[in-house]
Every structure is written in C-alpha cells, then in structure tokens.
Protein backbone atom coordinates (compact mmCIF):
# COMPACT_ATOMS: atom_id res chain seq x y z
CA UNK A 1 94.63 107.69 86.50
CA UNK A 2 96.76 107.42 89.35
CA UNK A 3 95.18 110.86 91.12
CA UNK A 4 91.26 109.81 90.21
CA UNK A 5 92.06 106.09 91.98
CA UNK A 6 94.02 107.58 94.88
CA UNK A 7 91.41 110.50 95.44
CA UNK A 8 88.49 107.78 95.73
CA UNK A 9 90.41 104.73 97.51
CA UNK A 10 91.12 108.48 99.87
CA UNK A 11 87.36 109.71 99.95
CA UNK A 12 85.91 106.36 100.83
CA UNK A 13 88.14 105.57 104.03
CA UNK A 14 87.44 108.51 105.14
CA UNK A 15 83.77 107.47 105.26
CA UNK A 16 83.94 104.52 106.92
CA UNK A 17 86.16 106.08 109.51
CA UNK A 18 83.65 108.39 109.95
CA UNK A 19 80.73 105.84 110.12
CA UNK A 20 83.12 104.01 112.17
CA UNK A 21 83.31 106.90 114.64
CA UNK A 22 79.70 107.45 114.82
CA UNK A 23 79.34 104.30 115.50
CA UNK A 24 81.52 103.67 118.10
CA UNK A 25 79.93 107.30 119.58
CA UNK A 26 76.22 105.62 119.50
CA UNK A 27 77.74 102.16 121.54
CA UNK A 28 80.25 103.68 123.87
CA UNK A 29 82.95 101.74 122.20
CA UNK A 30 86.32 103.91 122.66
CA UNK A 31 88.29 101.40 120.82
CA UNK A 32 86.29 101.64 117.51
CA UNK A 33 86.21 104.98 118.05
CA UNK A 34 90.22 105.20 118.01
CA UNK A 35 90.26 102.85 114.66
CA UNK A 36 87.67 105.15 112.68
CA UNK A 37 89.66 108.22 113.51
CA UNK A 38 92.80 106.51 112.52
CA UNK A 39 90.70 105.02 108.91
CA UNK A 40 89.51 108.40 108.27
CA UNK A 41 93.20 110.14 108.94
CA UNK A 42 94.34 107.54 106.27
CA UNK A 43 92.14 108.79 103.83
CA UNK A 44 92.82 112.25 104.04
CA UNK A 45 96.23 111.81 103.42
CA UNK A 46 95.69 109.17 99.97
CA UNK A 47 93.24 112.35 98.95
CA UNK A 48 96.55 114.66 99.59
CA UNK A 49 98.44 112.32 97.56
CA UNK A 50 96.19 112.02 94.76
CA UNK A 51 95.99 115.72 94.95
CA UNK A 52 99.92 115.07 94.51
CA UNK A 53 99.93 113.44 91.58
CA UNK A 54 97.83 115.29 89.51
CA UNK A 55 99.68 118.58 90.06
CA UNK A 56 102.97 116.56 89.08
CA UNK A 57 100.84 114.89 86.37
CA UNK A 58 101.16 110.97 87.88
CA UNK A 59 104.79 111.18 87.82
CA UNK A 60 105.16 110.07 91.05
C-alpha cells in the first residue's frame, strides 16, 4: 500500500507544481515560479520512492 499512496501523494505535487509554474509564467511572478518547480521536484522524487518500495515489496 505503501508504493500506491507514495506514487499518488508523488503524482499530485507534481501537478500543482506544475500549475504552480504556469501560473507564476502567465503573472510574471518569479517567486511562485521558484516554489512550483521546487513542489513538482518533490513529487518526482515520492514517485521514485514509491517506485522503491514496490520493487523491495514495502519493506522499507
């Protein structure tokens, strides 16, 4: 369960940090900008370790 939950929480910041980004593009706002690329960098790494944890089977 742990890989599912880790590979969703992972998918769904990456969204926002990529609505985040567009959104900051649209308003000239270089600071939002910064946070949505630092939202969606967190989720691609909880997708790498959900990836984790199913090939070790949730044992971590």
């Amino acid at each position: 369960m742990g890989k599912l939950k880790d590979t969703v929480k992972g998918l769904a910041n990456e969204i926002s940090g990529n609505v985040k980004q567009a959104a900051a593009r649209a308003s000239d706002n270089p600071e939002l900008e910064v946070k949505g690329k630092a939202q969606e960098t967190k989720g691609e790494v909880q997708q790498g370790v959900g990836k984790i944890k199913g090939a070790l089977g949730d044992r971590i």
